[in-house]
N, C-alpha and C. Protein backbone atom coordinates (compact mmCIF):
# COMPACT_ATOMS: atom_id res chain seq x y z
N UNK A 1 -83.69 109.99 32.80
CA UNK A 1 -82.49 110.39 33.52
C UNK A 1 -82.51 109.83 34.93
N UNK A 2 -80.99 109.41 35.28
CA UNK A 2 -81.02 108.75 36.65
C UNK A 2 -81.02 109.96 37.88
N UNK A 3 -81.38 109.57 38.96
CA UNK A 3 -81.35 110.86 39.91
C UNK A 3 -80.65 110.49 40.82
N UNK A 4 -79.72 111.59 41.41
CA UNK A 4 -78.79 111.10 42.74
C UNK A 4 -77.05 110.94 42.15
N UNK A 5 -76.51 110.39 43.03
CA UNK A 5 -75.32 109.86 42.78
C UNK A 5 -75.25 108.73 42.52
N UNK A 6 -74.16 108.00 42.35
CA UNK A 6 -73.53 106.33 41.90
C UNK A 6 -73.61 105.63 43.69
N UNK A 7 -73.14 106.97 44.39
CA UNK A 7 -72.86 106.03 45.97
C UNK A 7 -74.88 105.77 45.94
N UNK A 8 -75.59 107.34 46.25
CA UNK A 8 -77.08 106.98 46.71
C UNK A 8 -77.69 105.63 45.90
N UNK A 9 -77.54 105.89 44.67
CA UNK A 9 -78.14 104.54 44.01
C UNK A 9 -77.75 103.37 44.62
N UNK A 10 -76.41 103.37 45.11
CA UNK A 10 -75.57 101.59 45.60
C UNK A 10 -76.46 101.45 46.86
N UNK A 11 -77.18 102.42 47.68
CA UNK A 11 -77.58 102.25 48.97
C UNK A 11 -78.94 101.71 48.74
N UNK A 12 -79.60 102.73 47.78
CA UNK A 12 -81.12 102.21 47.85
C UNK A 12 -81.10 100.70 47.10
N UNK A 13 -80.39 100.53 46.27
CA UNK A 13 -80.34 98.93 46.04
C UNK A 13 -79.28 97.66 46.87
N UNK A 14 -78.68 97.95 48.02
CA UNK A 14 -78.72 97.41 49.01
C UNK A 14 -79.39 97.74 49.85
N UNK A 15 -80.44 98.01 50.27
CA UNK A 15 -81.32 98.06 50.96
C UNK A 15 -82.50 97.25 50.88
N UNK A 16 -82.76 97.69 49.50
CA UNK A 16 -83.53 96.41 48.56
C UNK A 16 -83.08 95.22 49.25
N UNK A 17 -81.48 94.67 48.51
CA UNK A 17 -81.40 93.68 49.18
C UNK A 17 -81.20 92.73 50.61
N UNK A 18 -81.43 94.00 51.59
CA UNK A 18 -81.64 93.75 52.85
C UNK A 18 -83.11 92.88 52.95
N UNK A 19 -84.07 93.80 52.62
CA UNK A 19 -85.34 94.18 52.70
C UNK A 19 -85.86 91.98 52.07
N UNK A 20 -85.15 92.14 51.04
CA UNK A 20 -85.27 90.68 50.60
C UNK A 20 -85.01 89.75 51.43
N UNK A 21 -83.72 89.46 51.89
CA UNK A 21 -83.61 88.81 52.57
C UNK A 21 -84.08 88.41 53.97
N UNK A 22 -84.24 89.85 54.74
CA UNK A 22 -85.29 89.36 55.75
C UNK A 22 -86.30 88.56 55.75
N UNK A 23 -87.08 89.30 54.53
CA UNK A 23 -88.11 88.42 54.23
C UNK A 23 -88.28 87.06 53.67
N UNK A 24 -86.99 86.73 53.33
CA UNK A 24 -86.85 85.14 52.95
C UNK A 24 -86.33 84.38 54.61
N UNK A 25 -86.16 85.25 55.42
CA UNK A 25 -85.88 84.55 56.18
C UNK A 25 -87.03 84.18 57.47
N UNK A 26 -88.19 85.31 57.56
CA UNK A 26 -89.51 85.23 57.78
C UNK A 26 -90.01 83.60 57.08
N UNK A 27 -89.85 83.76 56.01
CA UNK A 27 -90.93 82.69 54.98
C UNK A 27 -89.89 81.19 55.66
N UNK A 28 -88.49 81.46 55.95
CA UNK A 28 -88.10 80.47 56.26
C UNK A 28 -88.11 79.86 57.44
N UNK A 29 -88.64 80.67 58.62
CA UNK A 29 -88.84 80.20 59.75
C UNK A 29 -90.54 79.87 59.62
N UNK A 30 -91.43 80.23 58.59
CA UNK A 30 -92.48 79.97 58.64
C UNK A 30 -92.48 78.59 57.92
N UNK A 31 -92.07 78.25 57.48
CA UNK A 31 -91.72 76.98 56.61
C UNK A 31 -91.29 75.56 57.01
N UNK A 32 -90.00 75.81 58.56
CA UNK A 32 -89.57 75.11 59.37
C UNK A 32 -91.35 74.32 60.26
N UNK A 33 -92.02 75.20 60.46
CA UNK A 33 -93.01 74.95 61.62
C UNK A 33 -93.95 73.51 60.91
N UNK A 34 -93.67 73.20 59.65
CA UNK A 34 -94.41 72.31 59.26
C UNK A 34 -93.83 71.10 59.13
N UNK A 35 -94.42 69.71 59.88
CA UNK A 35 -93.84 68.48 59.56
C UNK A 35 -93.51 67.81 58.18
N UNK A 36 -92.80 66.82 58.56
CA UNK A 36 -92.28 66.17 57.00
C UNK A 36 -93.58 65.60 56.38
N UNK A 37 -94.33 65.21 57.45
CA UNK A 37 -95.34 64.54 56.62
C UNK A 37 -96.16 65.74 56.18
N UNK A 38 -96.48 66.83 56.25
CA UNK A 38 -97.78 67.66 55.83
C UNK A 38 -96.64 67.83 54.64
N UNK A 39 -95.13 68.20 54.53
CA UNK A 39 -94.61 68.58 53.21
C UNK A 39 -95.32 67.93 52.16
N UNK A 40 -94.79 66.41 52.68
CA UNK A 40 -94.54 65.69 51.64
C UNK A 40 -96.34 65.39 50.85
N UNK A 41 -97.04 65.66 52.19
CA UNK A 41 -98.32 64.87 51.59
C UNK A 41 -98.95 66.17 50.44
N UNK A 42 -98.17 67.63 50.95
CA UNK A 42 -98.76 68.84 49.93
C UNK A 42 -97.95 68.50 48.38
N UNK A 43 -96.74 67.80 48.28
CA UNK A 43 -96.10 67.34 46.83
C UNK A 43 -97.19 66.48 46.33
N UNK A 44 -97.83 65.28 47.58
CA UNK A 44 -97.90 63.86 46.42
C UNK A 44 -99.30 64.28 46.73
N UNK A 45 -99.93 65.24 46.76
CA UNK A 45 -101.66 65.24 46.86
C UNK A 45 -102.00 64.68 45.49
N UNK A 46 -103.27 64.02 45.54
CA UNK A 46 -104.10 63.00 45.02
C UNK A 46 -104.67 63.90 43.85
N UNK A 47 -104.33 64.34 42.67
CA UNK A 47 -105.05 65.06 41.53
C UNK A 47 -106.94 64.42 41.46
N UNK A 48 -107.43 63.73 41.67
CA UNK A 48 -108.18 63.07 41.64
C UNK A 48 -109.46 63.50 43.14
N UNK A 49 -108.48 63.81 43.69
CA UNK A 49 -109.49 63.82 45.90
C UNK A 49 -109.96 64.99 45.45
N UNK A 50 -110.03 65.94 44.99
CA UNK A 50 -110.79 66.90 44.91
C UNK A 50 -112.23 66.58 44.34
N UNK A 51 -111.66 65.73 42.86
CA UNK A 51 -112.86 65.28 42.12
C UNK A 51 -113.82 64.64 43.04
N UNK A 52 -112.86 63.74 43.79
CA UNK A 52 -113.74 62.63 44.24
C UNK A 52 -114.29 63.27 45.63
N UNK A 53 -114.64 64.27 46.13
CA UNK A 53 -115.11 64.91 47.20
C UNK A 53 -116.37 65.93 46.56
N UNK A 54 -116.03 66.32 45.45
CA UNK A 54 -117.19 67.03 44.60
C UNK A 54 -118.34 65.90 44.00
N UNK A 55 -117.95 64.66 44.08
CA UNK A 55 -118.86 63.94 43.51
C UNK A 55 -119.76 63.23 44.84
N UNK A 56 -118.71 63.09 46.03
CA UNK A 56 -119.80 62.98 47.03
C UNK A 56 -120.59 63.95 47.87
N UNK A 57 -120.11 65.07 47.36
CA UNK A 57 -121.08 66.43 47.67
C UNK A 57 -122.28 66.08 46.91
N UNK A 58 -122.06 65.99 45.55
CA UNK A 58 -123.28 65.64 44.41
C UNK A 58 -124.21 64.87 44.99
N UNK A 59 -123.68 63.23 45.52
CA UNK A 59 -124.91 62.62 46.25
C UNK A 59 -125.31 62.44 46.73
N UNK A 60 -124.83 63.78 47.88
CA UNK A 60 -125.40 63.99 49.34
C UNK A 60 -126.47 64.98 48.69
N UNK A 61 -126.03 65.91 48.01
CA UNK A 61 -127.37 66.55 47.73
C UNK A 61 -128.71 65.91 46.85
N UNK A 62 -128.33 64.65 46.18
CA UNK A 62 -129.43 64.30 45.72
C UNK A 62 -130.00 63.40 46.70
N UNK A 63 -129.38 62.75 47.62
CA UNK A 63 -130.05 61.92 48.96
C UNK A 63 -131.12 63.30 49.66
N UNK A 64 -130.59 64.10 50.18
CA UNK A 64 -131.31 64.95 50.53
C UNK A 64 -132.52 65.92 49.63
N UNK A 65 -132.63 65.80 48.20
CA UNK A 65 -133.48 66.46 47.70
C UNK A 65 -134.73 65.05 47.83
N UNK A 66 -134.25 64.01 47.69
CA UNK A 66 -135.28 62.53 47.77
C UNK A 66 -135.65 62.47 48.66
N UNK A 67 -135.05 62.82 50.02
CA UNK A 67 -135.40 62.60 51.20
C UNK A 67 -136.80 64.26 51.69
N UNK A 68 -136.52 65.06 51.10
CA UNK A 68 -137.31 66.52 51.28
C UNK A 68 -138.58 65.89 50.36
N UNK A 69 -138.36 65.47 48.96
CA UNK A 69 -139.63 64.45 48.05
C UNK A 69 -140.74 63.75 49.43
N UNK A 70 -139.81 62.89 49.84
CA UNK A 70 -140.43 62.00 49.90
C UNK A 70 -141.78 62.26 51.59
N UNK A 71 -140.81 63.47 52.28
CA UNK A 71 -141.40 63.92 53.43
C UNK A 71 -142.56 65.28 52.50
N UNK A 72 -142.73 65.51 51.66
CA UNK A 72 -143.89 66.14 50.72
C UNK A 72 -144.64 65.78 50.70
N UNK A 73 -145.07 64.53 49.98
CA UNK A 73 -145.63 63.54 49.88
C UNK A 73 -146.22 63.15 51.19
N UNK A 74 -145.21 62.61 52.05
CA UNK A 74 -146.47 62.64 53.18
C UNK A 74 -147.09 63.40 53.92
N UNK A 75 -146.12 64.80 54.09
CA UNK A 75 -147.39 65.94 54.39
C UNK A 75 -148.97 66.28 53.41
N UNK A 76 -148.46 65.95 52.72
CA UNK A 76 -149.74 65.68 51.36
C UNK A 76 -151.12 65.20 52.00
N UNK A 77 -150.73 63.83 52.08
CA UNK A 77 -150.90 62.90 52.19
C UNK A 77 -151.95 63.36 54.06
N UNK A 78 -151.33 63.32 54.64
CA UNK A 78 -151.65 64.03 56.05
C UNK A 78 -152.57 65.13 55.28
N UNK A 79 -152.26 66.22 55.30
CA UNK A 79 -153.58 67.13 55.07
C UNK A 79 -154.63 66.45 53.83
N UNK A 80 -154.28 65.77 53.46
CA UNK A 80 -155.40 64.96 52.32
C UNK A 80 -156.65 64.42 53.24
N UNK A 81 -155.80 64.15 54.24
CA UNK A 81 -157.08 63.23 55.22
C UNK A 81 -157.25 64.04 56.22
N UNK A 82 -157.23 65.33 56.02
CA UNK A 82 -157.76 66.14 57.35
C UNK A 82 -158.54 67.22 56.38
């Protein structure tokens, strides 16, 4: 069952649509603040630059696990002869 009158119901659902629109108009002044180029470059982003940033994460960490190897080894190496 509905509660209220026909007028109260017309209010709380224009209100609603107050409530909406402000807020599209928030999102739309937040929206203005960004250049054409950051738009356009968030449409044509590169499906691929993500990949290709995870794969040079990959061989930075294996440069650096060779490079931790190889300084082992010569601490080794050093206490071997002491």
């Amino acid at each position: 069952m509905k509660t209220g009158t026909k007028h109260q119901n017309k209010t709380k659902t224009t209100e609603k649509k107050k409530k909406k629109k402000k807020q599209k108009k928030k999102r739309k002044v937040v929206n203005t603040k960004r250049t054409k180029e950051e738009k356009t470059h968030a449409r044509k982003k590169n499906p691929y630059s993500n990949q290709a940033h995870l794969s040079k994460y990959r061989n930075l960490k294996k440069e650096i696990q060779s490079v931790k190897l190889k300084m082992l080894k010569k601490i080794i190496k050093i206490t071997e002869l002491y």
